[in-house]
N, C-alpha and C. Protein backbone atom coordinates (compact mmCIF):
# COMPACT_ATOMS: atom_id res chain seq x y z
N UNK A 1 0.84 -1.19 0.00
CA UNK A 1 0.00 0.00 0.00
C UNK A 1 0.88 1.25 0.00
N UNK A 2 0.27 2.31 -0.22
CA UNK A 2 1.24 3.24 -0.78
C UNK A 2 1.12 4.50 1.09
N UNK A 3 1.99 5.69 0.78
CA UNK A 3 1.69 6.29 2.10
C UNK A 3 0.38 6.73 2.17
N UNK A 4 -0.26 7.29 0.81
CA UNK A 4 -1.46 7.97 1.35
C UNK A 4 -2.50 7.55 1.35
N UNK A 5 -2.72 6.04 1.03
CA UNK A 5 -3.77 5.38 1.52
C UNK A 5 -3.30 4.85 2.96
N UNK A 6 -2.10 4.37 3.37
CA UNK A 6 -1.76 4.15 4.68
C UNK A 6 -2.12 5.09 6.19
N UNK A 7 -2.32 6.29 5.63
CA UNK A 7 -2.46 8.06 6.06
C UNK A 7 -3.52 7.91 6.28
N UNK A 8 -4.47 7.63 4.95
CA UNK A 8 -5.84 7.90 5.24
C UNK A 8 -6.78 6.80 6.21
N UNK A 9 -6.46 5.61 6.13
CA UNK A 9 -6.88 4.29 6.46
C UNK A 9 -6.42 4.52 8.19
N UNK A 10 -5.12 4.55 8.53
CA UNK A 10 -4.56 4.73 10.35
C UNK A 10 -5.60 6.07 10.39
N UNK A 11 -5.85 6.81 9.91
CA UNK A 11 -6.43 8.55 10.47
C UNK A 11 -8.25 7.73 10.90
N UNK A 12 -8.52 7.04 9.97
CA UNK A 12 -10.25 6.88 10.15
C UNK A 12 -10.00 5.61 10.75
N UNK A 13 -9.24 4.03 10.88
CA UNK A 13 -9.37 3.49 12.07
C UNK A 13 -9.03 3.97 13.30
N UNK A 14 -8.10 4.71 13.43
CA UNK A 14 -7.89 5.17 14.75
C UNK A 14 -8.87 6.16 14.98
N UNK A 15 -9.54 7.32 14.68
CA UNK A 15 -10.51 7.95 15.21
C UNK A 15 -12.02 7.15 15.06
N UNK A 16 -12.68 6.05 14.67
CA UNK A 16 -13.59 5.47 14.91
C UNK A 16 -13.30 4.70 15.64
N UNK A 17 -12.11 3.74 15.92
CA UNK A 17 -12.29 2.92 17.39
C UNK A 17 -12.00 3.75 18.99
N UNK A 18 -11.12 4.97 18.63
CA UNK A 18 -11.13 5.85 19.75
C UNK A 18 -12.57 6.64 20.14
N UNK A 19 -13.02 6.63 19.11
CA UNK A 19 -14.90 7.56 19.22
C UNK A 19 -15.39 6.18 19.52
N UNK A 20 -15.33 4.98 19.21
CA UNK A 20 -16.32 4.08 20.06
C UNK A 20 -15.57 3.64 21.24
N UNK A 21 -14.61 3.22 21.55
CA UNK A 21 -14.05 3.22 23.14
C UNK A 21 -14.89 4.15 23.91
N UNK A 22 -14.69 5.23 23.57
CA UNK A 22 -15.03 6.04 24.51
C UNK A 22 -16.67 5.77 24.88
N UNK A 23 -17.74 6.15 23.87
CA UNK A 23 -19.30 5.68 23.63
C UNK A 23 -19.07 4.51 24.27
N UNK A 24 -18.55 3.58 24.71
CA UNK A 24 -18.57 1.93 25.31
C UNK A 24 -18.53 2.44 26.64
N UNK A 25 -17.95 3.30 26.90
CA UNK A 25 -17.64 3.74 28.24
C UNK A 25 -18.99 4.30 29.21
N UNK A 26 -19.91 5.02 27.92
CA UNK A 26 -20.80 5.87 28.64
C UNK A 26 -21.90 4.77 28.36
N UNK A 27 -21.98 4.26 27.61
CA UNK A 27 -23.21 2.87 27.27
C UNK A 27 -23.13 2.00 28.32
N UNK A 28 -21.85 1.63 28.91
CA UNK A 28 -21.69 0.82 30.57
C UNK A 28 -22.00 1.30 31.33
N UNK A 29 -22.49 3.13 31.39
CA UNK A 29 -22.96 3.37 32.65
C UNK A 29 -22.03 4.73 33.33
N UNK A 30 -21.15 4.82 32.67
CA UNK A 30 -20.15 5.78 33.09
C UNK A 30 -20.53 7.33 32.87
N UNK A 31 -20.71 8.28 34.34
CA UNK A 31 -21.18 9.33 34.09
C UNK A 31 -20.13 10.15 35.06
N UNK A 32 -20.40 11.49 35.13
CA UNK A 32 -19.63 12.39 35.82
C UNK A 32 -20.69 13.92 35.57
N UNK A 33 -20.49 14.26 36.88
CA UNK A 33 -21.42 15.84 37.15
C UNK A 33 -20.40 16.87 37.22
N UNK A 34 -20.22 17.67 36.48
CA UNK A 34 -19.31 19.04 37.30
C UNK A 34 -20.03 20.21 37.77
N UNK A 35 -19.44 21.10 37.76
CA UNK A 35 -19.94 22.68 38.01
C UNK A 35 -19.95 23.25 36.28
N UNK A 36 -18.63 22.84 35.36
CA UNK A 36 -18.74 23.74 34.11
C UNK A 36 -19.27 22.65 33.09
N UNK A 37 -18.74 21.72 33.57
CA UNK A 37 -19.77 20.17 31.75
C UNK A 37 -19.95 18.99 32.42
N UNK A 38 -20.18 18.50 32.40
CA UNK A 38 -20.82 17.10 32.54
C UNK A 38 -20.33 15.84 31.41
N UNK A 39 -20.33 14.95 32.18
CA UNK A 39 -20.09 13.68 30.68
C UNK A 39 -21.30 12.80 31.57
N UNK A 40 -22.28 13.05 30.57
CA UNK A 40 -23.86 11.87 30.38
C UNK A 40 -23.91 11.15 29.31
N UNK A 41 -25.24 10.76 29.05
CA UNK A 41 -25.29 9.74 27.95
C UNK A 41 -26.81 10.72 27.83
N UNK A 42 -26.53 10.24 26.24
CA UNK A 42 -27.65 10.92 25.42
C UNK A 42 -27.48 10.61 23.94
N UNK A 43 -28.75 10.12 22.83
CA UNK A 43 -28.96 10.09 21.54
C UNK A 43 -29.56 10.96 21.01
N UNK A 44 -28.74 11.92 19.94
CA UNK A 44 -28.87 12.32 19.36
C UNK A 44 -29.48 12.26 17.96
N UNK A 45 -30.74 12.18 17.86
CA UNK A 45 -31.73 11.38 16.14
C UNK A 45 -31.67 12.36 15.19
N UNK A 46 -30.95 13.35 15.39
CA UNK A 46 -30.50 14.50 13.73
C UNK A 46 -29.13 14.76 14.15
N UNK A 47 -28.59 16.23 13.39
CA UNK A 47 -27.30 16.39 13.18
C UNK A 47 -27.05 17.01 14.29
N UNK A 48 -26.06 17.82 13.97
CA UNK A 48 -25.91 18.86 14.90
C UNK A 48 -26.91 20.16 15.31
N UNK A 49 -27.28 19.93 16.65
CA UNK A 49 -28.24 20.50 17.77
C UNK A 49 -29.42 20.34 17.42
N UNK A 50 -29.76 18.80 16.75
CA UNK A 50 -30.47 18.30 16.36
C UNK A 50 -31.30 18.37 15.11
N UNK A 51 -30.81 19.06 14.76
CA UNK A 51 -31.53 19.62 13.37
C UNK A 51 -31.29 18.45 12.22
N UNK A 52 -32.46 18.41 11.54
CA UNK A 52 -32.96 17.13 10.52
C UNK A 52 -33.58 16.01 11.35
N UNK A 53 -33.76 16.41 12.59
CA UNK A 53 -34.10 14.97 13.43
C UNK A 53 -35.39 14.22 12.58
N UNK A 54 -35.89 14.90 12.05
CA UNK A 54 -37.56 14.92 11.76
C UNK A 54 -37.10 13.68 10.20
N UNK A 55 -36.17 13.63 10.11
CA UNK A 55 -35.84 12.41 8.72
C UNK A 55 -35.16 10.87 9.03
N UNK A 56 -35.44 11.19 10.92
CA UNK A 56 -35.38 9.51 11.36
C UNK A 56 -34.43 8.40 10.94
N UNK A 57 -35.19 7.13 10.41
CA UNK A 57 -34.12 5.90 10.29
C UNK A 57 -33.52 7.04 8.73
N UNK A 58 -33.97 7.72 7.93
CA UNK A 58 -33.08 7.94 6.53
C UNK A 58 -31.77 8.79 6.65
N UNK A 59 -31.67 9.63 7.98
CA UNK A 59 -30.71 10.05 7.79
C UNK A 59 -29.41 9.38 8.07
N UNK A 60 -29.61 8.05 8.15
CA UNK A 60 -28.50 7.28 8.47
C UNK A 60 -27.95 7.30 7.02
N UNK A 61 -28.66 6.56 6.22
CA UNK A 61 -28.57 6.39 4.82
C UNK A 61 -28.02 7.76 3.75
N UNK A 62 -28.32 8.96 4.24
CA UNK A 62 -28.07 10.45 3.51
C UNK A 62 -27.24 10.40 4.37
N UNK A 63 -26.10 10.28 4.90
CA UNK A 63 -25.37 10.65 5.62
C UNK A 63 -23.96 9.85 4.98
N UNK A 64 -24.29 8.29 5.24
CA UNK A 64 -23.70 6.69 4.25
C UNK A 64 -23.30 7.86 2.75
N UNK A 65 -24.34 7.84 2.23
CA UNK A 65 -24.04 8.10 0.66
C UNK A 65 -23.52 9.70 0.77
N UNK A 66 -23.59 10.21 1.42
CA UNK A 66 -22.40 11.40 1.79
C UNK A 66 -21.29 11.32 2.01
N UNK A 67 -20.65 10.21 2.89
CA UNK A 67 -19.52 9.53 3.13
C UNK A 67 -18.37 9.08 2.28
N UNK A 68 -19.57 8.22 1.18
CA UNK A 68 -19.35 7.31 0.02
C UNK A 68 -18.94 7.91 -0.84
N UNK A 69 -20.17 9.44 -1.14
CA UNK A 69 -19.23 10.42 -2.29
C UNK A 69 -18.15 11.10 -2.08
N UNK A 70 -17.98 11.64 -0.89
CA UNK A 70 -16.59 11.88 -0.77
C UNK A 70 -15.50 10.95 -0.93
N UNK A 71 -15.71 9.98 -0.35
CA UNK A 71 -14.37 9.12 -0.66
C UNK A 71 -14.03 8.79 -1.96
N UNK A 72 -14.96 8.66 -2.81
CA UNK A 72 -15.10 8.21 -4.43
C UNK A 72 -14.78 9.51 -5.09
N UNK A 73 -15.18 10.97 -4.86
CA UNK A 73 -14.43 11.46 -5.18
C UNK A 73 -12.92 11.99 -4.75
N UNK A 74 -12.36 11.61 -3.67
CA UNK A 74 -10.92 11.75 -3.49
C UNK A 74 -10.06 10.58 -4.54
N UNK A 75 -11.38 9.09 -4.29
CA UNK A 75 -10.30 8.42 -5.08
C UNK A 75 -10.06 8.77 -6.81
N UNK A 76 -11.17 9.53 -7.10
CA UNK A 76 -10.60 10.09 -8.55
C UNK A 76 -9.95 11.65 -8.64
N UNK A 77 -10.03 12.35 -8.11
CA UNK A 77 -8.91 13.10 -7.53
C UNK A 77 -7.63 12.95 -6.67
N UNK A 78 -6.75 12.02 -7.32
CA UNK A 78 -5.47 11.77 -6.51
C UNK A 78 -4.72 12.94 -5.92
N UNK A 79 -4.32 14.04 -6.81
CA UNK A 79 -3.85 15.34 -6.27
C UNK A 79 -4.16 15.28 -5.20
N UNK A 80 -5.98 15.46 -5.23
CA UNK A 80 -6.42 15.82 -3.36
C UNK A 80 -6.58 14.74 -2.50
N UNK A 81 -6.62 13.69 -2.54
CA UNK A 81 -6.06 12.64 -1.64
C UNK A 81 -5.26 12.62 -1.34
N UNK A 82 -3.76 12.32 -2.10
CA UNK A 82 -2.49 12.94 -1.56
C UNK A 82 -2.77 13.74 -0.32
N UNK A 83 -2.79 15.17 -0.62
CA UNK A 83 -2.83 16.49 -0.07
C UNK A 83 -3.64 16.17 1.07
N UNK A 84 -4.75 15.48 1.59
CA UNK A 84 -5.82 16.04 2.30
C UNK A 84 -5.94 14.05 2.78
N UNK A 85 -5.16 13.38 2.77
CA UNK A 85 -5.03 11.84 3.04
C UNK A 85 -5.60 12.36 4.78
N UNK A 86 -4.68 12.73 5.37
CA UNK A 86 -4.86 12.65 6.91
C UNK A 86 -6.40 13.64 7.22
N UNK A 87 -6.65 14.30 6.75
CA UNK A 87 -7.90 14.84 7.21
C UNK A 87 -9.03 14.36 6.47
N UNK A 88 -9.25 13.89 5.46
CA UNK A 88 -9.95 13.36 5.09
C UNK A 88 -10.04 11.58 5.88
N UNK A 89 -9.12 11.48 6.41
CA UNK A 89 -9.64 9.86 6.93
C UNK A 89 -9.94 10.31 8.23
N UNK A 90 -9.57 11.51 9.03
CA UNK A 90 -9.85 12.00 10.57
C UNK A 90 -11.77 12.20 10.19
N UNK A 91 -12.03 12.68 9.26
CA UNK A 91 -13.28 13.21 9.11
C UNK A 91 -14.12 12.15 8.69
N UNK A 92 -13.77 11.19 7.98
CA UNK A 92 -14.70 9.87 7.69
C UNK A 92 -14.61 9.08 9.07
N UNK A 93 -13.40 8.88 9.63
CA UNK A 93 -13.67 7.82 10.44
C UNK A 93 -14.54 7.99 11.37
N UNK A 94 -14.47 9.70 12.11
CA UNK A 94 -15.73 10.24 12.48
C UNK A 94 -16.76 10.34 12.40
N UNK A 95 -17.20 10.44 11.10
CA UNK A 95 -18.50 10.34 10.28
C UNK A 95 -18.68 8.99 10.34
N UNK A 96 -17.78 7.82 9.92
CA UNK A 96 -18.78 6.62 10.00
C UNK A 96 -19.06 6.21 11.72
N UNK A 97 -18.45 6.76 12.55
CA UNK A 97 -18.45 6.15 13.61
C UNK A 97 -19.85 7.06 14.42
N UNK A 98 -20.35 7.95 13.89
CA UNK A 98 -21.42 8.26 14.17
C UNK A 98 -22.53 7.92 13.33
N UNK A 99 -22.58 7.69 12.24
CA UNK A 99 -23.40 6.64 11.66
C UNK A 99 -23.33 5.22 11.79
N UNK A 100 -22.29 4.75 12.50
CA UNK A 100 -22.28 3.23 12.67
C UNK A 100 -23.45 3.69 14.16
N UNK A 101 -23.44 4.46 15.22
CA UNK A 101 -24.11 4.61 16.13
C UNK A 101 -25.93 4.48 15.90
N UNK A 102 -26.36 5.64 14.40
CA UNK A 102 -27.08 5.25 14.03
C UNK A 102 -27.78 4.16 13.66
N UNK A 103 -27.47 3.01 13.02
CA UNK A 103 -26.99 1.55 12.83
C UNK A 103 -27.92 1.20 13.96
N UNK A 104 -26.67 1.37 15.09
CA UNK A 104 -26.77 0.22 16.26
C UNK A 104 -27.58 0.67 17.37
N UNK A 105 -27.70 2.02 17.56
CA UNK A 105 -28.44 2.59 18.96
C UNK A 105 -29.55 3.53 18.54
N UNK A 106 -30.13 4.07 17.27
CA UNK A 106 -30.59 4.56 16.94
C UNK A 106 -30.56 6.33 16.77
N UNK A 107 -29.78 6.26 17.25
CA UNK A 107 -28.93 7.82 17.31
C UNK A 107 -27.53 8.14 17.83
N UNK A 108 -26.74 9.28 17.56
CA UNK A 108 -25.35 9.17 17.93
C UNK A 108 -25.44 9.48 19.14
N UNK A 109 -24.41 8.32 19.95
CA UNK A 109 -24.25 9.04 21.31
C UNK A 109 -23.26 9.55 21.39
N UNK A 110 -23.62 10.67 22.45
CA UNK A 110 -22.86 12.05 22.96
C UNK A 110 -22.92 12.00 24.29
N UNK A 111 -22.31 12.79 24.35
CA UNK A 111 -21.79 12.60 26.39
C UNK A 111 -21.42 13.75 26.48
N UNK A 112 -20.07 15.03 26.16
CA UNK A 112 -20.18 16.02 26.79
C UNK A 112 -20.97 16.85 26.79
N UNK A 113 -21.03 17.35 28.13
CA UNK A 113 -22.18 18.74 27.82
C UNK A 113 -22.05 20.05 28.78
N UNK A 114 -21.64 20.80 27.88
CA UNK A 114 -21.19 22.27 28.70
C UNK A 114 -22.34 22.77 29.41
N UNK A 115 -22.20 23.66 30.42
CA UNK A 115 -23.07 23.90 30.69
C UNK A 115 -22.98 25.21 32.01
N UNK A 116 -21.83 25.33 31.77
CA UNK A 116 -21.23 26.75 32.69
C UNK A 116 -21.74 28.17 31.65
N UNK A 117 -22.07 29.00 32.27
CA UNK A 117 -22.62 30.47 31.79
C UNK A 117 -24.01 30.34 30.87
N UNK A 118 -23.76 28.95 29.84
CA UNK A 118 -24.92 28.48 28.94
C UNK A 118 -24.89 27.46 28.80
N UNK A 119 -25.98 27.08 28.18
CA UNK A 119 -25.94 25.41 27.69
C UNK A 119 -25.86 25.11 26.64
N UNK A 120 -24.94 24.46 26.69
CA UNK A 120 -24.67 24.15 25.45
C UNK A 120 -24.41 22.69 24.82
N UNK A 121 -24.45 22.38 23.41
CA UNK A 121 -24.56 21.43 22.65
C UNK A 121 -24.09 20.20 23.53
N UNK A 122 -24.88 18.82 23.18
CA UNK A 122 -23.77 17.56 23.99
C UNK A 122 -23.37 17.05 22.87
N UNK A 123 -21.81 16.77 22.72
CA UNK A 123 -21.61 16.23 21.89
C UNK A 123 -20.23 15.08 22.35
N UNK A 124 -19.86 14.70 21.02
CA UNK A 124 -18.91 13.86 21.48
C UNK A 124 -17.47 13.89 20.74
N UNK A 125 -16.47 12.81 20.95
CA UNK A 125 -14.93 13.20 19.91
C UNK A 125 -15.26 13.04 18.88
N UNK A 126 -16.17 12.37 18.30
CA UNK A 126 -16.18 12.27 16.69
C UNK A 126 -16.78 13.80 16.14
N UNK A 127 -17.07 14.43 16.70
CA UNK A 127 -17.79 15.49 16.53
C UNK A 127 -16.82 16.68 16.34
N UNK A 128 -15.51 16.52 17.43
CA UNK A 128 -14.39 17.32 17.38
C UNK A 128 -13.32 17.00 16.46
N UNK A 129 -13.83 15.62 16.39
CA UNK A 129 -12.12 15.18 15.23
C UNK A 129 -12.88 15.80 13.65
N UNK A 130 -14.22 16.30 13.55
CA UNK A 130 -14.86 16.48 12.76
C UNK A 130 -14.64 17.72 12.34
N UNK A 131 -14.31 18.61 13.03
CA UNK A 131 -14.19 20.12 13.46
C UNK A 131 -12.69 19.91 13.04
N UNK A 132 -12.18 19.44 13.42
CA UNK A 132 -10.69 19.01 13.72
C UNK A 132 -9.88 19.22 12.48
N UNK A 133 -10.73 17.90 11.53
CA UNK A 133 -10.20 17.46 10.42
C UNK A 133 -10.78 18.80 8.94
N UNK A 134 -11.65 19.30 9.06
CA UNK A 134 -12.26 20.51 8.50
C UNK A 134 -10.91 21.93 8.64
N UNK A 135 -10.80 21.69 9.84
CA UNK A 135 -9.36 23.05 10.08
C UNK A 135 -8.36 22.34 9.76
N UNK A 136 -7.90 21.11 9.53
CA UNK A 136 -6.95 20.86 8.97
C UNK A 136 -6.68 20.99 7.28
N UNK A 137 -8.19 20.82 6.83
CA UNK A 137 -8.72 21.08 5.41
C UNK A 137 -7.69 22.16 4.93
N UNK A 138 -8.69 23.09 5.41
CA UNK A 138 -8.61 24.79 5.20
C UNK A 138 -6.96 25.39 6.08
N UNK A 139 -6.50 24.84 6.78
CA UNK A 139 -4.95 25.00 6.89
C UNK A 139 -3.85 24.74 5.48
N UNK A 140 -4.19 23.28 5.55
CA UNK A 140 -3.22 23.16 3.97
C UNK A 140 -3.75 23.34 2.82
N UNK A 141 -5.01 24.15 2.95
CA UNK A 141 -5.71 24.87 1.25
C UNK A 141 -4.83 26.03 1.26
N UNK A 142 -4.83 26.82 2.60
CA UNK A 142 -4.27 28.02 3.11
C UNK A 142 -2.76 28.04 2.59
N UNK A 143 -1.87 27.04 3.07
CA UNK A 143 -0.58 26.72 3.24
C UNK A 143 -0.42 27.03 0.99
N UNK A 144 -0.91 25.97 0.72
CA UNK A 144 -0.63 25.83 -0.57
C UNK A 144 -1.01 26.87 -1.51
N UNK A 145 -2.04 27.86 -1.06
CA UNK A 145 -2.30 29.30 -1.66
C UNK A 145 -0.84 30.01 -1.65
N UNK A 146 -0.45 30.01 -0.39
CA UNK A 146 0.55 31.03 0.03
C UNK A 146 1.90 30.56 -0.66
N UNK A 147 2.18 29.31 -0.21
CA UNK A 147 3.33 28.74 -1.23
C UNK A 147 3.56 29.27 -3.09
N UNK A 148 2.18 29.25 -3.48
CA UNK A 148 2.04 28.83 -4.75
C UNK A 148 2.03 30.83 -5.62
């Protein structure tokens, strides 16, 4: 195998078995109260702050074939596979590992939840490696503008 399928493949197994370790943790029962966030358990049945909830078992499926086109198009864009190998597998492995949740529990589970000054969103690591892998995007789009 070559490096940047090696790149992309370690980036999305390692952030989907680290995003379900953790979800195993809070599905056994594992909670914690603070003063500023909390780690609970909670399913989430739409996206982020719930929005689309109202499209149920399909958004598992619009989500799958969202997944699918991205990867199909990186694999016919080699340039940007190359380039975008590690964030693009940080951001799928995320993505499937919250649709594998869909799958199996009927919504993604989430566990942190802020909640000092406001309340805010519960979410979980796949959610941040999601965020994560997006600023890594737009870093080396950035990088290669400036180079070029």
């Amino acid at each position: 195998m070559n490096k940047t399928l090696i790149t992309f493949l370690s980036a999305l197994l390692g952030v989907f078995f680290i995003d379900q370790s953790i979800k195993t943790l809070f599905l056994e029962g594992f909670r914690w109260y603070g003063d500023f966030f909390s780690l609970i358990l909670t399913f989430n049945k739409g996206v982020a702050f719930s929005m689309f909830a109202f499209l149920e078992g399909h958004l598992k499926y619009i989500q799958l074939i969202m997944i699918m086109s991205i990867f199909l198009y990186l694999l016919r864009h080699k340039e940007s596979f190359q380039k975008y190998s590690l964030p693009a597998g940080i951001i799928m492995g995320a993505g499937l590992s919250n649709v594998y949740d869909r799958f199996i529990h009927g919504g993604v589970v989430d566990y942190f939840f802020w909640h000092y000054g406001f309340e805010f969103a519960v979410f979980n690591f796949a959610d941040v490696m999601i965020d994560c892998g997006v600023v890594l995007i737009l870093y080396l789009s950035w990088t290669k503008e400036k180079a070029a």
